[in-house]
C-alpha atoms as a PDB file:
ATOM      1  CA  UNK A   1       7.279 -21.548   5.678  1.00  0.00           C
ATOM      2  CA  UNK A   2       8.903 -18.997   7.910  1.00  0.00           C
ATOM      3  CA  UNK A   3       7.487 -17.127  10.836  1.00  0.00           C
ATOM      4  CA  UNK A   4       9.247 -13.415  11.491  1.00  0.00           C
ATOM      5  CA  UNK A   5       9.391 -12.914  15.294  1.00  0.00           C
ATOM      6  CA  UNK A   6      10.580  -9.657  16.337  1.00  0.00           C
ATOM      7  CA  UNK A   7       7.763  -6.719  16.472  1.00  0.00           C
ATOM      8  CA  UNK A   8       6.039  -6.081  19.806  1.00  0.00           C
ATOM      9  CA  UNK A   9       2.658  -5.209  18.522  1.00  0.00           C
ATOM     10  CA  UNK A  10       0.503  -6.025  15.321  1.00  0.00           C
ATOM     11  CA  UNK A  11       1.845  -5.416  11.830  1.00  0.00           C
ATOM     12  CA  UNK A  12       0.346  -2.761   9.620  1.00  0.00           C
ATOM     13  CA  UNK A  13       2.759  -2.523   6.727  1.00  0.00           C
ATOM     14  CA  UNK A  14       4.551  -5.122   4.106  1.00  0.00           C
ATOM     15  CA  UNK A  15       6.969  -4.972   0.996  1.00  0.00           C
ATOM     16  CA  UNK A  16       9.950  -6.283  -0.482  1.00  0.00           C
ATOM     17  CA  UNK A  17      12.518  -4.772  -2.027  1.00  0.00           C
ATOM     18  CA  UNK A  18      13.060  -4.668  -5.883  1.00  0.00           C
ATOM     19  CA  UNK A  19      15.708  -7.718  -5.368  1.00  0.00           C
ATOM     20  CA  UNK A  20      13.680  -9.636  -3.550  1.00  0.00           C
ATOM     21  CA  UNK A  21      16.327 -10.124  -0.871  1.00  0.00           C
ATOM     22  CA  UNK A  22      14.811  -8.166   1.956  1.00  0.00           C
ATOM     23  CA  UNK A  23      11.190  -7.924   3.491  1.00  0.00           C
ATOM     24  CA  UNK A  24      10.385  -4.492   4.927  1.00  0.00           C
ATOM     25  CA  UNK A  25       7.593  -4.582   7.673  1.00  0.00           C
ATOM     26  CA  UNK A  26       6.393  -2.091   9.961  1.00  0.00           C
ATOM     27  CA  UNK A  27       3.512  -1.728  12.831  1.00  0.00           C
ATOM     28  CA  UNK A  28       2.146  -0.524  16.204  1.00  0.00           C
ATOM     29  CA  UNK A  29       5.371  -0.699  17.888  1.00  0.00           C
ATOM     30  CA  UNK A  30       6.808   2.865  16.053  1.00  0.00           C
ATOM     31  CA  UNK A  31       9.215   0.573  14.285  1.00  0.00           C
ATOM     32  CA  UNK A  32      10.085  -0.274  10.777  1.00  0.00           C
ATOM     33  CA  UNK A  33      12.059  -3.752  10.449  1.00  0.00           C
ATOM     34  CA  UNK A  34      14.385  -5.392   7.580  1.00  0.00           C
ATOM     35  CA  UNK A  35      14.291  -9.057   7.140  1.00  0.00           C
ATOM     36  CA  UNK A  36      16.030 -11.022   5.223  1.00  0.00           C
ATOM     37  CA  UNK A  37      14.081 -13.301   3.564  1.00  0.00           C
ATOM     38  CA  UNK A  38      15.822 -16.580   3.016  1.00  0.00           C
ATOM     39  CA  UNK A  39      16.866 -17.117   6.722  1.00  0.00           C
ATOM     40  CA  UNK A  40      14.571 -15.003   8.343  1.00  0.00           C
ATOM     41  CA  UNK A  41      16.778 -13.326  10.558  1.00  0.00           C
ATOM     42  CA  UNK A  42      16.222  -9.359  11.370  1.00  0.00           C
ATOM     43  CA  UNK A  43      18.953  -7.171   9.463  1.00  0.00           C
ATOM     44  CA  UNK A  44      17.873  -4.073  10.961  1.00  0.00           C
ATOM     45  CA  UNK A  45      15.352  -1.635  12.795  1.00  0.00           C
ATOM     46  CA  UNK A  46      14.260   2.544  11.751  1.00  0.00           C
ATOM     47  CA  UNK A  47      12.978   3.747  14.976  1.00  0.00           C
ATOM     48  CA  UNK A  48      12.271   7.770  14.046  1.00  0.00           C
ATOM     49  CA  UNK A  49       8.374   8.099  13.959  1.00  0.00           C
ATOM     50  CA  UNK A  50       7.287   8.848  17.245  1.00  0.00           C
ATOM     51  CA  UNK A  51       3.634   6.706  16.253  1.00  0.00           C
ATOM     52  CA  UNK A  52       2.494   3.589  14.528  1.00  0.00           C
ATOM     53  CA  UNK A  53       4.111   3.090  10.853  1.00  0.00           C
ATOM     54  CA  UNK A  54       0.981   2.324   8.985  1.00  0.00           C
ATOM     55  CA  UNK A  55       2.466   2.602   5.246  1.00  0.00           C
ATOM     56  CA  UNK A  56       5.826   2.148   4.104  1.00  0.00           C
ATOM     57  CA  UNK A  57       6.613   1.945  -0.285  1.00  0.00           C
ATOM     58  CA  UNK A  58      10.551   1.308  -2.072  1.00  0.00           C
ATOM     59  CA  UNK A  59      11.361   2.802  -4.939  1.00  0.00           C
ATOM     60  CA  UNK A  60      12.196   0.410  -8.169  1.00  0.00           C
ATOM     61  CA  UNK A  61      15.531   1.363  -7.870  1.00  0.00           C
ATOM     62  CA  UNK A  62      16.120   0.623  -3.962  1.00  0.00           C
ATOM     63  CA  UNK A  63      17.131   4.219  -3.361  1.00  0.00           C
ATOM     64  CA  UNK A  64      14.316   5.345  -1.067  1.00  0.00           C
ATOM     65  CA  UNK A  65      12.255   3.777   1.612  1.00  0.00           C
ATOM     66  CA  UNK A  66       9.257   5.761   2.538  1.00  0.00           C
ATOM     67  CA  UNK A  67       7.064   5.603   5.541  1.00  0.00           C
ATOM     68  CA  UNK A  68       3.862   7.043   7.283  1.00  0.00           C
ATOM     69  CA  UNK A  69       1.441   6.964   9.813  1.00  0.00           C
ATOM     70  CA  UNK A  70      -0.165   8.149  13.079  1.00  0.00           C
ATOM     71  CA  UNK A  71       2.551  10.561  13.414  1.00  0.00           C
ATOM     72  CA  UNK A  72       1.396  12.588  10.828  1.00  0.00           C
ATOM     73  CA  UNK A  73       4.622  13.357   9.175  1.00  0.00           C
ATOM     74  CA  UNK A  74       6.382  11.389   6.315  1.00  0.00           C
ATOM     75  CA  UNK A  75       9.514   9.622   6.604  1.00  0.00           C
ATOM     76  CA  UNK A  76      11.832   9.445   3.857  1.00  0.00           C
ATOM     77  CA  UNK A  77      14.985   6.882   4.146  1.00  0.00           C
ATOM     78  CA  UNK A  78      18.250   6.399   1.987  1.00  0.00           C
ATOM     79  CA  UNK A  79      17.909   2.421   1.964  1.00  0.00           C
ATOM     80  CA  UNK A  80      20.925   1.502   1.189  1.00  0.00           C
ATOM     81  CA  UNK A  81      22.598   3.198   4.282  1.00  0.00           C
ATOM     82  CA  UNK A  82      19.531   3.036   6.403  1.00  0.00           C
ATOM     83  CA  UNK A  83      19.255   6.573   7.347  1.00  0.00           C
ATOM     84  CA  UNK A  84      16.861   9.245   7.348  1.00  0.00           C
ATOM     85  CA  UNK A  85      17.356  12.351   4.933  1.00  0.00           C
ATOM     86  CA  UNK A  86      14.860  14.405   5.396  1.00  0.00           C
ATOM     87  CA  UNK A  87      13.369  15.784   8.854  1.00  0.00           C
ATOM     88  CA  UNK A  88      11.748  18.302   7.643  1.00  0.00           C
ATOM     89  CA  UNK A  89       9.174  17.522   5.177  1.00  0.00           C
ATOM     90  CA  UNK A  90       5.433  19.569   6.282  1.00  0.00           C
ATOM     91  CA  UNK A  91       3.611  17.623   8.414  1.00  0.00           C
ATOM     92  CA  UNK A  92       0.072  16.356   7.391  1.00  0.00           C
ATOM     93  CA  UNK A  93      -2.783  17.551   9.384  1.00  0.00           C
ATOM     94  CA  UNK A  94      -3.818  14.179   9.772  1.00  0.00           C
ATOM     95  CA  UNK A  95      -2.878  10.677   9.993  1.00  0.00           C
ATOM     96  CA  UNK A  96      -0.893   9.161   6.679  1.00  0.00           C
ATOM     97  CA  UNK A  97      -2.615   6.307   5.913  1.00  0.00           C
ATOM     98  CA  UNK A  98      -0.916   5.717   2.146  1.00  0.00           C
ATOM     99  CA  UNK A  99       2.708   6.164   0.339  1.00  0.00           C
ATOM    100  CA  UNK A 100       3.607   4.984  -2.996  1.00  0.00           C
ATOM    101  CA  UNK A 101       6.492   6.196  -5.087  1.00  0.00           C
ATOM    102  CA  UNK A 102       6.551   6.380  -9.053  1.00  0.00           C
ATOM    103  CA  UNK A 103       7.836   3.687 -10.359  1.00  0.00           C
ATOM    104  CA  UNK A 104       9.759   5.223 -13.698  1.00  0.00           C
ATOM    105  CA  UNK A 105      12.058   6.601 -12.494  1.00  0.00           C
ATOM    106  CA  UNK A 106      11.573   6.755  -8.628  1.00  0.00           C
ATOM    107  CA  UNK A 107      11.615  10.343  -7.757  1.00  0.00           C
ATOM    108  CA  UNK A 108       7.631  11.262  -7.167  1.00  0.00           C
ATOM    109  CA  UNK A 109       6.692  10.062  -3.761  1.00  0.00           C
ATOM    110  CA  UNK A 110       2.822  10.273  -3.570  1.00  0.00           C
ATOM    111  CA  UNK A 111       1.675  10.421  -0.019  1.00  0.00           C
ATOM    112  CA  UNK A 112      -2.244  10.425   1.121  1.00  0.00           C
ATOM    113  CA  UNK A 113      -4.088  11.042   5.142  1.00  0.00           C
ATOM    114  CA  UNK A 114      -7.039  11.372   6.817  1.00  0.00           C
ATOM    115  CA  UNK A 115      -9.463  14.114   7.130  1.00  0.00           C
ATOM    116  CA  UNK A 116      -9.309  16.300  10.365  1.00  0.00           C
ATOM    117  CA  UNK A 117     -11.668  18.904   9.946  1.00  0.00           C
ATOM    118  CA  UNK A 118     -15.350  20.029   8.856  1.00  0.00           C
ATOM    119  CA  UNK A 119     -16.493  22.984   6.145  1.00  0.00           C
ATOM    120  CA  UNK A 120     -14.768  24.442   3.314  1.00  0.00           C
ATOM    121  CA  UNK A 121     -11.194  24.309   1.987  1.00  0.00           C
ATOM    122  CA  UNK A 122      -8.636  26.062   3.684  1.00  0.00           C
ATOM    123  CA  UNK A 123      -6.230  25.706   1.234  1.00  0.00           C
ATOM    124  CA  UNK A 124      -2.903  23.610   1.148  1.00  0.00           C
ATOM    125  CA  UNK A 125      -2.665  23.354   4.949  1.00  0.00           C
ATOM    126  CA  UNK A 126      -5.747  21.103   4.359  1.00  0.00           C
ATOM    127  CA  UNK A 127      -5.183  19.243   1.797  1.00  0.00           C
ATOM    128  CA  UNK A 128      -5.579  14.914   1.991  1.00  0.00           C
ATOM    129  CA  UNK A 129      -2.648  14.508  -0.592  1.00  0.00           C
ATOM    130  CA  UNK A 130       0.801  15.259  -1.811  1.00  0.00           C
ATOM    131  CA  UNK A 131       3.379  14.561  -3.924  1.00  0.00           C
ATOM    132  CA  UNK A 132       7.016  15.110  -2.930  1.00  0.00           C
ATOM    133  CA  UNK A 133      10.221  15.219  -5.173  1.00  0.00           C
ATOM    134  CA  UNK A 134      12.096  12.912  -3.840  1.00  0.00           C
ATOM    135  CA  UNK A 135      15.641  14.756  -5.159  1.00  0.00           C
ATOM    136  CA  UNK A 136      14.801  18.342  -4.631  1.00  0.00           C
ATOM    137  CA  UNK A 137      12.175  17.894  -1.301  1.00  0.00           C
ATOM    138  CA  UNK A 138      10.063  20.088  -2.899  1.00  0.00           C
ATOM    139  CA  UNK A 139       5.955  19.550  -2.288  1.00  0.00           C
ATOM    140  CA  UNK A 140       3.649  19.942  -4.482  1.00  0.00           C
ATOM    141  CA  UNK A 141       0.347  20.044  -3.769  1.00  0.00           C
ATOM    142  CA  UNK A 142      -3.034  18.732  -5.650  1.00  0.00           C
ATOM    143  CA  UNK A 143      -3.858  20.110  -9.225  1.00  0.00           C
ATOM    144  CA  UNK A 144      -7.498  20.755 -10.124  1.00  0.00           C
ATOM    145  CA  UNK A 145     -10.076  18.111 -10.566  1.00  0.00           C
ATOM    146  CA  UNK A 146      -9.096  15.723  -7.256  1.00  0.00           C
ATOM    147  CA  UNK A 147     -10.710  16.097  -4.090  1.00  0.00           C
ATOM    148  CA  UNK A 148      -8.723  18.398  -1.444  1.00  0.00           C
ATOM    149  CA  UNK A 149     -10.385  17.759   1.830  1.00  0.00           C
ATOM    150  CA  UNK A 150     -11.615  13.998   1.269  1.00  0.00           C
ATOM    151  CA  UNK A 151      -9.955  11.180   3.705  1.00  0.00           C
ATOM    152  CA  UNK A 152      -7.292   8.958   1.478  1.00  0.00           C
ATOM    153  CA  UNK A 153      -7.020   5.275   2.308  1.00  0.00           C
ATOM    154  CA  UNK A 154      -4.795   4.021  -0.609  1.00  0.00           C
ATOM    155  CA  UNK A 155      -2.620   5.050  -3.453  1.00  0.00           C
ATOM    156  CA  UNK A 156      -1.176   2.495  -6.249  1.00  0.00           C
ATOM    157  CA  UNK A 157       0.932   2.924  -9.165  1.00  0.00           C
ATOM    158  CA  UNK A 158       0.697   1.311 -13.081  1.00  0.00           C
ATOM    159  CA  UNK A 159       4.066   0.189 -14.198  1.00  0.00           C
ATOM    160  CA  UNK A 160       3.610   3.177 -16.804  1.00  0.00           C
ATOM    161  CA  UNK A 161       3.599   5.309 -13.712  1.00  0.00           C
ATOM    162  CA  UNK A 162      -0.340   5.970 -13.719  1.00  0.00           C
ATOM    163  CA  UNK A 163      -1.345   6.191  -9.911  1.00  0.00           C
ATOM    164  CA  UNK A 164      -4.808   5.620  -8.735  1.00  0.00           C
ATOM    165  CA  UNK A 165      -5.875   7.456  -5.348  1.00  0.00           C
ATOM    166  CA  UNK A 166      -8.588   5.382  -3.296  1.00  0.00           C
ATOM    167  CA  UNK A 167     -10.689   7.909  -1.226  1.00  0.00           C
ATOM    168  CA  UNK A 168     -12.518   7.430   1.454  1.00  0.00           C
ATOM    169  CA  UNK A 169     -15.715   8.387   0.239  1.00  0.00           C
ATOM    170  CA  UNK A 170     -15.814   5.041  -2.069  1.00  0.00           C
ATOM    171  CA  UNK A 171     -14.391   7.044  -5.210  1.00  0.00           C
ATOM    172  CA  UNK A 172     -10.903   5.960  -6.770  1.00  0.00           C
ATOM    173  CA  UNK A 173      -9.157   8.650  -9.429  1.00  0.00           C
ATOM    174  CA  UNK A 174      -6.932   7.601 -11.834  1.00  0.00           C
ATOM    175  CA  UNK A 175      -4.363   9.675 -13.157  1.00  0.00           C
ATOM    176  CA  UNK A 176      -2.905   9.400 -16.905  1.00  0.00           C
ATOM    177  CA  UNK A 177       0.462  10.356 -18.100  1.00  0.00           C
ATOM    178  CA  UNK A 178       3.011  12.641 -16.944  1.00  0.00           C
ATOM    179  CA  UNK A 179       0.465  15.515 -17.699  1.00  0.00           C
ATOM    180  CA  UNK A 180      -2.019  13.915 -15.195  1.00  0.00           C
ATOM    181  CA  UNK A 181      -5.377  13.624 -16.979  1.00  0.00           C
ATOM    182  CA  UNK A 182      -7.939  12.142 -14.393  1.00  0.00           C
ATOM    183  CA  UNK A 183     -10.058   9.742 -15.584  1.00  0.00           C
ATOM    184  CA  UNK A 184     -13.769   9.908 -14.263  1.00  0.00           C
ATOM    185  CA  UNK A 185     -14.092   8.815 -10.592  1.00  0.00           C
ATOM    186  CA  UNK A 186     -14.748   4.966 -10.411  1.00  0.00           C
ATOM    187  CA  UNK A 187     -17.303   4.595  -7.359  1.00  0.00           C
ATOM    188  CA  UNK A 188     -17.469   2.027  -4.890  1.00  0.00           C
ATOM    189  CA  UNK A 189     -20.176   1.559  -1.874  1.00  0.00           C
ATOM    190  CA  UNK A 190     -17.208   1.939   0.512  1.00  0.00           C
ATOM    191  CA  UNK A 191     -14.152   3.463   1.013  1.00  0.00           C
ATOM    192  CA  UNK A 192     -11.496   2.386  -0.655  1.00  0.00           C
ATOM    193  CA  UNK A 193      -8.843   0.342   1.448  1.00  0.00           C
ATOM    194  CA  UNK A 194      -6.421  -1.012  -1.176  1.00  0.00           C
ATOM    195  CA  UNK A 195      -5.454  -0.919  -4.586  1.00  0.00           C
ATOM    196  CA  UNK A 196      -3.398  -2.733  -6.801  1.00  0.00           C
ATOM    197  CA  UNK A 197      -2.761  -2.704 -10.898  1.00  0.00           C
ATOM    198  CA  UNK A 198      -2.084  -6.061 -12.824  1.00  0.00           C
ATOM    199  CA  UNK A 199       1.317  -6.025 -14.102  1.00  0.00           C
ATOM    200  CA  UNK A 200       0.196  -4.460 -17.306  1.00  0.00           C
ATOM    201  CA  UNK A 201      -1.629  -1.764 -16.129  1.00  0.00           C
ATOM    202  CA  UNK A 202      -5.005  -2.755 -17.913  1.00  0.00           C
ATOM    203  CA  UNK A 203      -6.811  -3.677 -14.648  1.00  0.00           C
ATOM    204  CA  UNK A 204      -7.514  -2.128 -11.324  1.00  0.00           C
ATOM    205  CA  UNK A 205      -8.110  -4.127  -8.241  1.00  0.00           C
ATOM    206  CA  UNK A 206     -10.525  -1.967  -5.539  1.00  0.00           C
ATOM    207  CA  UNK A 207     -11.076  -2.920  -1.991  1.00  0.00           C
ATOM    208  CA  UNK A 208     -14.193  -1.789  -0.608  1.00  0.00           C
ATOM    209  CA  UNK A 209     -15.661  -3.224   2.290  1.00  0.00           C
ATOM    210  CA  UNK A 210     -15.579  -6.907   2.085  1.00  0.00           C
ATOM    211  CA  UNK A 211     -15.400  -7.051  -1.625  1.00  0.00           C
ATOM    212  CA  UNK A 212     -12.705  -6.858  -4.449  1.00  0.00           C
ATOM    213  CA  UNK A 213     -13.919  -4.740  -7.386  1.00  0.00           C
ATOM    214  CA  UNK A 214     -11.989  -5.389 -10.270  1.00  0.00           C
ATOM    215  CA  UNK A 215     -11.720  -2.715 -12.995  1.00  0.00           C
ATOM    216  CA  UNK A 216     -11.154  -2.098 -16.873  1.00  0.00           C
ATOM    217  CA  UNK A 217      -8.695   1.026 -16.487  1.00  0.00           C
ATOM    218  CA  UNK A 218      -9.681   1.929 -20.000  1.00  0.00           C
ATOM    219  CA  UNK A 219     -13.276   1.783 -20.444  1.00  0.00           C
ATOM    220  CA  UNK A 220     -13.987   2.474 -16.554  1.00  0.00           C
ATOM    221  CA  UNK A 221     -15.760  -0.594 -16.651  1.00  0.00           C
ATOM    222  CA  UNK A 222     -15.766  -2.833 -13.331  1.00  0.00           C
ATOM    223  CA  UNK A 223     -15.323  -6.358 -14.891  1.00  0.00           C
ATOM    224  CA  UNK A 224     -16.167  -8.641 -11.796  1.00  0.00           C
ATOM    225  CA  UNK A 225     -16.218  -8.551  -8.583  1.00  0.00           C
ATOM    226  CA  UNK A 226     -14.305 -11.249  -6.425  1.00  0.00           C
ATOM    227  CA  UNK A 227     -14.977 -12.054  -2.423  1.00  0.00           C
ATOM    228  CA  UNK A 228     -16.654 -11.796  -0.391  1.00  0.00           C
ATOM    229  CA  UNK A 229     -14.240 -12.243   2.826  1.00  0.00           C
ATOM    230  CA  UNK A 230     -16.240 -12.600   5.887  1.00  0.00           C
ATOM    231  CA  UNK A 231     -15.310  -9.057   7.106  1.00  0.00           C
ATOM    232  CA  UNK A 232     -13.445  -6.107   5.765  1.00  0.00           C
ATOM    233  CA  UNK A 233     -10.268  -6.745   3.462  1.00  0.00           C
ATOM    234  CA  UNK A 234      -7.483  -4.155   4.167  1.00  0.00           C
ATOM    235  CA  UNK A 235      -4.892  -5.670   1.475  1.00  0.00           C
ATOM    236  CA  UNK A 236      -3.494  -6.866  -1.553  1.00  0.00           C
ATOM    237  CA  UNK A 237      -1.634  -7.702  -3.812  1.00  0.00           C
ATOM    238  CA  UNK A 238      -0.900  -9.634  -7.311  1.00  0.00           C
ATOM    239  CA  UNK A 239       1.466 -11.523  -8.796  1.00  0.00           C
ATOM    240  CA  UNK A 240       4.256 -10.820 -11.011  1.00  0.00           C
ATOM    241  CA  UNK A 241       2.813 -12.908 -13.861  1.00  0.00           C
ATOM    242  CA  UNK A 242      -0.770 -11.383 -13.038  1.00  0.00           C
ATOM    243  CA  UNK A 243      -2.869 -14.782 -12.495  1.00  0.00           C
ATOM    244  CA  UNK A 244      -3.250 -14.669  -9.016  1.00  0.00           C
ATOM    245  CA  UNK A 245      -4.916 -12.138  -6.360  1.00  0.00           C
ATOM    246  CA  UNK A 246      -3.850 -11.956  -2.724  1.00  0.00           C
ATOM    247  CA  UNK A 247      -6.123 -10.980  -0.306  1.00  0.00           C
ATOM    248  CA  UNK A 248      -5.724 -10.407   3.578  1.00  0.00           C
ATOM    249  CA  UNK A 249      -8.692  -9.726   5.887  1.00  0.00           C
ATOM    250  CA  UNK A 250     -10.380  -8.573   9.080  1.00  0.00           C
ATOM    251  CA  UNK A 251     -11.789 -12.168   9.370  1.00  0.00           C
ATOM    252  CA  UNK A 252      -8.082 -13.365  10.404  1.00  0.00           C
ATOM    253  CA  UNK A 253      -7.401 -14.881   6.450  1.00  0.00           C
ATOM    254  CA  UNK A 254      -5.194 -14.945   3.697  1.00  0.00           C
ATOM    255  CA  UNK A 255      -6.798 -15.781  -0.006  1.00  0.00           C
ATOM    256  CA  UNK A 256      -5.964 -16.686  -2.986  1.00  0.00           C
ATOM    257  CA  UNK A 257      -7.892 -15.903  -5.957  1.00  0.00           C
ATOM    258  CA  UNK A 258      -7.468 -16.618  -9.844  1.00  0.00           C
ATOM    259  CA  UNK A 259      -7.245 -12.997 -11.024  1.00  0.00           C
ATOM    260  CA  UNK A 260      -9.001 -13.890 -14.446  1.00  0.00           C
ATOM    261  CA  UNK A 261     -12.322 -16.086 -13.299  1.00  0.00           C
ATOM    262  CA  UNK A 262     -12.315 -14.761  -9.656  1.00  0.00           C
ATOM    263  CA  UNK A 263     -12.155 -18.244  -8.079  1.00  0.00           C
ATOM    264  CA  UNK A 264     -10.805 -18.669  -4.456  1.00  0.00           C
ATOM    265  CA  UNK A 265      -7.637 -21.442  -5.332  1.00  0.00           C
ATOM    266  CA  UNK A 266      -6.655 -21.275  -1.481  1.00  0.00           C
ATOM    267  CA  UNK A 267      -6.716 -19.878   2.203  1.00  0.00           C
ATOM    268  CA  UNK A 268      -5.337 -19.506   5.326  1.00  0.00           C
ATOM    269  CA  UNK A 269      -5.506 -19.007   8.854  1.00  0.00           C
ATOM    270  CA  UNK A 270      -1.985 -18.733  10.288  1.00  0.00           C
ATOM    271  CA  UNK A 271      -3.381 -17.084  13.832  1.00  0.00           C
ATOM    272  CA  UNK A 272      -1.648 -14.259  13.115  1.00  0.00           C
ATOM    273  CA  UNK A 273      -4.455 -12.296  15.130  1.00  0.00           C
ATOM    274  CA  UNK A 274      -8.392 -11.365  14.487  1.00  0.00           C
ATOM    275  CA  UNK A 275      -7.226  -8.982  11.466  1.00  0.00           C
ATOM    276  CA  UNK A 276      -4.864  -9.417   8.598  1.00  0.00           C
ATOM    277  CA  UNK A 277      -3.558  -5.792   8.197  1.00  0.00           C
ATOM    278  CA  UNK A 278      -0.716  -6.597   5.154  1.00  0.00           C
ATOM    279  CA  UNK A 279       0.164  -8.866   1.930  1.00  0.00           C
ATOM    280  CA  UNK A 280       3.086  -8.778  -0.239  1.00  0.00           C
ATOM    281  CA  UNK A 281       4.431 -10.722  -3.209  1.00  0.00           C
ATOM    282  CA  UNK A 282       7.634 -11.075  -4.171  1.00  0.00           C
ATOM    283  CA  UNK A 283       9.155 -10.014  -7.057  1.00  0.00           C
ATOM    284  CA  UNK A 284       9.596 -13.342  -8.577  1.00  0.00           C
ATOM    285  CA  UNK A 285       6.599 -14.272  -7.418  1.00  0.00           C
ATOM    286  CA  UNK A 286       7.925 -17.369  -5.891  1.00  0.00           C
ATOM    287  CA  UNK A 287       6.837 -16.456  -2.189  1.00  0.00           C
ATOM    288  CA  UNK A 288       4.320 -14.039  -0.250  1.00  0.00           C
ATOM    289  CA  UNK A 289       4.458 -12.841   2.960  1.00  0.00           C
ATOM    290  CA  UNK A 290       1.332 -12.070   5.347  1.00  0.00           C
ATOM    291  CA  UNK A 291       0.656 -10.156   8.471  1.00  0.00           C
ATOM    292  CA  UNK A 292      -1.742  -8.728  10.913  1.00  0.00           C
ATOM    293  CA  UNK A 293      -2.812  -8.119  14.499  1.00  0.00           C
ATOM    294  CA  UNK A 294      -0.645 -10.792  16.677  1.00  0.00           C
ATOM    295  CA  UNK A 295       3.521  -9.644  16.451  1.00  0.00           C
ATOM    296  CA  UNK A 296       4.297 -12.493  13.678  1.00  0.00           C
ATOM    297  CA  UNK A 297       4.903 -12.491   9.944  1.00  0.00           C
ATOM    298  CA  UNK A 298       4.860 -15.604   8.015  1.00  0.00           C
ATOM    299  CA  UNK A 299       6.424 -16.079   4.204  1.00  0.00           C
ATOM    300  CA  UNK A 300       5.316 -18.876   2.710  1.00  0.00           C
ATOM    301  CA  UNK A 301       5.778 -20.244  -0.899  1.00  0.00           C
ATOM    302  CA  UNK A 302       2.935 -19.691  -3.516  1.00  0.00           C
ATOM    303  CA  UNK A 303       4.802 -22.020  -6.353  1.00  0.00           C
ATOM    304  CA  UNK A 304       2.426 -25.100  -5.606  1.00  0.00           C
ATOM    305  CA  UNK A 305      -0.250 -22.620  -7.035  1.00  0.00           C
END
């Protein structure tokens, strides 16, 4: 196991890069950090959001690094030379609470915030979600059938590039095919914190409130439910071969669940504060990393699974 020391507040934000090399975190402290993940030692720190980083996403190629959060404006990063390239993307209204970029061919960088304001649409000034061409900077703003003025709390992506929207009124969209074709909302009693698609795109994993919903894409069919935690779950995420379900929650754990039968297989209480705010998984599925309220990461191996 290693424990990450390096961030001066709690840790909102986990993923690795498509190599598996690096661990990307960011938190409270404005900051966004590289680690590398066999030694542990810190590679290198993004410093230009003037708030808390509460979302970061990499795109399948390593290109772009992406980042949000109480700033209210969108970060976009060449990875590879660890600078910014954009300044001047639109700010949100509101605080970005979700970022996830297309994973075809890395270009379409979804980005979803908060709500701000009462009464009717005001148009695109207003609106709770965006998508941004990542090669031209262009932003393009919500077709018809989504909600324009409804709070976001997550965004995922399908392998195929389908990308589910979690809103915070409890509904999730889903949107099929390069000509999106929304699927009817799936409701929860919550709103939605997390989302995550098994590698083959058939399922949908929900977070809302203290439970994990877990859907049939296809028939719009929730097929169990797995949980509860003790208190809210803000995270997860599944492995690469799809049989196990990380969770990370506001009652200071980590779980493990078997994705298929919904049976907790482990859990753990690093004290990494009162709240678990992130999970990640490798891309070879070999390790995971956690995080939450205290200024600590831990990666730990899931191969005894």
């Amino acid at each position: 196991m290693l424990v990450l020391q390096g961030h001066t507040s709690s840790v909102q934000a986990l993923a690795y890069t498509p190599d598996g090399a690096t661990l990307i975190s960011a938190g409270d402290d404005w900051t966004i950090r590289l680690w590398d993940v066999r030694g542990g030692q810190q590679q290198a720190v993004l410093r230009e959001h003037t708030d808390a980083v509460l979302t970061i996403a990499v795109s399948p190629n390593g290109k772009w690094l992406a980042s949000g959060g109480h700033d209210k404006r969108v970060r976009v990063w060449d990875f590879p030379q660890r600078r910014l390239v954009n300044r001047r993307f639109p700010p949100f209204r509101a605080t970005l609470n979700a970022v996830s970029i297309d994973p075809r061919a890395g270009r379409w960088l979804y980005c979803g915030a908060d709500r701000r304001f009462r009464g009717v649409d005001r148009g695109n000034r207003d609106a709770t979600r965006y998508t941004i061409d990542l090669e031209t900077h262009i932003v393009h703003y919500p077709g018809e059938g989504l909600p324009r003025t409804t709070a976001v709390w997550s965004l995922a992506h399908a392998p195929n590039g389908d990308v589910a929207t979690g809103w915070g009124s409890g509904a999730v969209t889903v949107e099929i095919g390069e000509v999106p074709w929304i699927r009817p909302p799936l409701q929860h009693p919550a709103a939605v914190t997390g989302l995550s698609f098994s590698p083959d795109g058939a399922t949908l994993f929900a977070l809302s409130a203290n439970i994990v919903y877990v859907w049939d894409v296809q028939r719009g069919e929730v097929r169990r439910t797995i949980g509860p935690h003790a208190a809210r779950i803000s995270s997860v995420a599944v492995t690469p071969d799809g049989r196990f379900l990380l969770t990370g929650g506001w009652d200071a754990t980590v779980r493990v669940w078997d994705a298929e039968t919904g049976h907790e297989k482990a859990r753990f209480d690093w004290q990494l504060g009162r709240r678990i705010n992130a999970v990640a998984v490798a891309p070879d599925g070999m390790t995971a990393a956690a995080a939450g309220d205290a200024h600590e990461i831990v990666i730990w191996d899931l191969d005894d699974l």
